[in-house]
C-alpha atoms as a PDB file:
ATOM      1  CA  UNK A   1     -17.314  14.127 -28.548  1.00  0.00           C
ATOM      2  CA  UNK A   2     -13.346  13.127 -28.558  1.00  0.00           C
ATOM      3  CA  UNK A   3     -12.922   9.844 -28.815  1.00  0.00           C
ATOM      4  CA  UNK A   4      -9.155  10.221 -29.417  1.00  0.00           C
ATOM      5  CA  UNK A   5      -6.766   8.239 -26.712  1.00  0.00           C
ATOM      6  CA  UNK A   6      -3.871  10.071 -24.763  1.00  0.00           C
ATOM      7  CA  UNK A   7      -0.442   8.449 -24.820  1.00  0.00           C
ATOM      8  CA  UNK A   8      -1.017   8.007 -21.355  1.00  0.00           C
ATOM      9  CA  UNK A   9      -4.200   6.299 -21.534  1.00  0.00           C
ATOM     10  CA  UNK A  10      -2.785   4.398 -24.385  1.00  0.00           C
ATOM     11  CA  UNK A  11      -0.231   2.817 -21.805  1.00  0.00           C
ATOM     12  CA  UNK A  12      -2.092   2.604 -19.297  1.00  0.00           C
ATOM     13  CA  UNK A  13      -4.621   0.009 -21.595  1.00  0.00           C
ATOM     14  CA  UNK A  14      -1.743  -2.025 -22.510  1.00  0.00           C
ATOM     15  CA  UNK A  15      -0.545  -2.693 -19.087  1.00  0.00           C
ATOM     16  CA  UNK A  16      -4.323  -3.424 -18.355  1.00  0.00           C
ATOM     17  CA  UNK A  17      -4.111  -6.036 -20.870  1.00  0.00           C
ATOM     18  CA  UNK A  18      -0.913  -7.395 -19.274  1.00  0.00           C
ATOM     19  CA  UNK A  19      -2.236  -8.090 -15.900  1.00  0.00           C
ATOM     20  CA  UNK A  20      -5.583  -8.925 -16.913  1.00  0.00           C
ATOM     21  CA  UNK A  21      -4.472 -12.612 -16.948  1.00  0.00           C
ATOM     22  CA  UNK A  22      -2.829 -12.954 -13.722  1.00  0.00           C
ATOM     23  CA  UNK A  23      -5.528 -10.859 -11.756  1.00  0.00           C
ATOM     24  CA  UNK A  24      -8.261 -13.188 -13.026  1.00  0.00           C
ATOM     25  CA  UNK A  25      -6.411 -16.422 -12.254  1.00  0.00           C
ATOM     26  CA  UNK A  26      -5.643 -15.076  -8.917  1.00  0.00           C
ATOM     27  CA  UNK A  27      -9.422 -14.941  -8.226  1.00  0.00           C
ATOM     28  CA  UNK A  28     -10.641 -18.677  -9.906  1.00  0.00           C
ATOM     29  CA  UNK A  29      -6.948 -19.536  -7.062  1.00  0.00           C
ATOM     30  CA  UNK A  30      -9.185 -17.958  -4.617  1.00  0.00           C
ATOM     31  CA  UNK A  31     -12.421 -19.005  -5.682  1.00  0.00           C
ATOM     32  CA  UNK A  32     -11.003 -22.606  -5.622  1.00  0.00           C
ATOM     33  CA  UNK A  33     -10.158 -22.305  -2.145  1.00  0.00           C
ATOM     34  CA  UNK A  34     -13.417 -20.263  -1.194  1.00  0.00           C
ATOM     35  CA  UNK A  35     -15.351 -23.410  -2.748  1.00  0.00           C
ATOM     36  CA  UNK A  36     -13.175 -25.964  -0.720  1.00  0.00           C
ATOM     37  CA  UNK A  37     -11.173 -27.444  -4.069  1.00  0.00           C
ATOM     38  CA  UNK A  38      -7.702 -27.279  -4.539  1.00  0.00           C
ATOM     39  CA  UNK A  39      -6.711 -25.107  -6.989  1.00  0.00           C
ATOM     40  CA  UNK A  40      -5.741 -26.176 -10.228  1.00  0.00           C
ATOM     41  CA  UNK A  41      -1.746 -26.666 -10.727  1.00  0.00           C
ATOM     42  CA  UNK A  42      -1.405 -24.780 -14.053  1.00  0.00           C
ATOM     43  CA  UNK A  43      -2.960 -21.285 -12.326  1.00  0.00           C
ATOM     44  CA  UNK A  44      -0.123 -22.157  -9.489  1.00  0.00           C
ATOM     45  CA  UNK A  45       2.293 -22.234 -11.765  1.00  0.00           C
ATOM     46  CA  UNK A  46       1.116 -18.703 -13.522  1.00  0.00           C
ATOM     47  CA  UNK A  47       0.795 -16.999 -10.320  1.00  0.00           C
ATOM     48  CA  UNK A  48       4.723 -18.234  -9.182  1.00  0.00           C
ATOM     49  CA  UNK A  49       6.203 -17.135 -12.213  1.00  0.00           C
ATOM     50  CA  UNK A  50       4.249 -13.676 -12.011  1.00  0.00           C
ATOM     51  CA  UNK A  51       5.276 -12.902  -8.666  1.00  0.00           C
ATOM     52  CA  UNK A  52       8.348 -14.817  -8.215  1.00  0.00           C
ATOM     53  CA  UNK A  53       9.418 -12.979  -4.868  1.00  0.00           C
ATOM     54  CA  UNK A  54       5.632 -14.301  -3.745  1.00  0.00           C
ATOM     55  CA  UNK A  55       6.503 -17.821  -5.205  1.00  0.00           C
ATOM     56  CA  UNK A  56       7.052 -19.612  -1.410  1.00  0.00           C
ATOM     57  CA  UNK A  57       3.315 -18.563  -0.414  1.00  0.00           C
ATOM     58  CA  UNK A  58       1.019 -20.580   0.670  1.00  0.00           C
ATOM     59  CA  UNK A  59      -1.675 -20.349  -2.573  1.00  0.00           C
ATOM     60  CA  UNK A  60      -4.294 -17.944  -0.988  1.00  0.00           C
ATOM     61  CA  UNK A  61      -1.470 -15.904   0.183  1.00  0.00           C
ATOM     62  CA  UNK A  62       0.207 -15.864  -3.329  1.00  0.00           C
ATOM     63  CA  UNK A  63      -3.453 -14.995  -5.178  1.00  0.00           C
ATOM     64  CA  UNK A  64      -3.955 -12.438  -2.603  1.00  0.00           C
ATOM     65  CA  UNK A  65      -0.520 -10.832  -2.967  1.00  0.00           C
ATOM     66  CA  UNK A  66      -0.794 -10.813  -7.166  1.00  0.00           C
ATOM     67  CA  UNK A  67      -4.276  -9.344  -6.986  1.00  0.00           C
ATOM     68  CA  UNK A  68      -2.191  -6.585  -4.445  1.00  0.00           C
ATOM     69  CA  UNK A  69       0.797  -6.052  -6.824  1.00  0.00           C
ATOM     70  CA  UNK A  70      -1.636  -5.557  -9.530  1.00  0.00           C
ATOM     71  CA  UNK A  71      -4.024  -2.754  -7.780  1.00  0.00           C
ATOM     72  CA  UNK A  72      -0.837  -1.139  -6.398  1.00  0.00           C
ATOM     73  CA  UNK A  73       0.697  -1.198  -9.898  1.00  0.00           C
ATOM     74  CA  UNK A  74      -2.190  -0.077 -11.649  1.00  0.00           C
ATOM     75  CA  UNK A  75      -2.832   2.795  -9.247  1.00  0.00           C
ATOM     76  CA  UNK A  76       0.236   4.344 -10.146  1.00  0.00           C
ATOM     77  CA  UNK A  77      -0.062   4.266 -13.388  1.00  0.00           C
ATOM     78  CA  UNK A  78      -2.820   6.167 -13.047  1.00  0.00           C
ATOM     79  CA  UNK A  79      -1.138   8.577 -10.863  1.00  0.00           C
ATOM     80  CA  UNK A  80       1.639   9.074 -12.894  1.00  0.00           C
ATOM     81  CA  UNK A  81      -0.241   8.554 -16.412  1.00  0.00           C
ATOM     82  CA  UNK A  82       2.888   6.329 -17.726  1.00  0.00           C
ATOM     83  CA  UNK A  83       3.003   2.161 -17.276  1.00  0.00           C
ATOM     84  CA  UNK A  84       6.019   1.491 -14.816  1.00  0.00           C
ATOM     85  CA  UNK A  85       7.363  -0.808 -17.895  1.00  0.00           C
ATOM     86  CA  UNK A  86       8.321   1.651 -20.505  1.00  0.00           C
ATOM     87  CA  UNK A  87       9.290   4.570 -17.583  1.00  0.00           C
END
């Protein structure tokens, strides 16, 4: 069995690693709102500076549209096998 990691898939982990954060504070954003409590500030604050062109969205919007950058990022990277940060 290889067990070995491409380059590619060696990327591809580390950008995995980078988003990790912001996709799983987009969802307790959502979950807050889902559960009828406001979100706390901190995750807010994450979420702006993540997506700073998403910044001026209402909160679920702004969750929703990180947890979108994120799947549309990540889905190229697999297409293309290389993390859009070091291309």
């Amino acid at each position: 069995m290889n067990t070995s990691v491409s380059p590619e898939q060696f990327a591809f982990c580390f950008y995995m690693d980078d988003t990790f954060d912001a996709m799983m504070i987009a969802v307790r954003v959502l979950t807050a709102i889902n559960e009828k409590r406001q979100p706390d500030a901190a995750d807010l604050g994450y979420l702006r500076q993540f997506a700073p062109p998403a910044a001026h969205l209402p909160c679920d919007e702004l969750a929703c549209e990180v947890i979108q950058q994120i799947v549309k990022q990540r889905a190229e990277v697999r297409a293309t096998g290389r993390d859009h940060k070091t291309a």
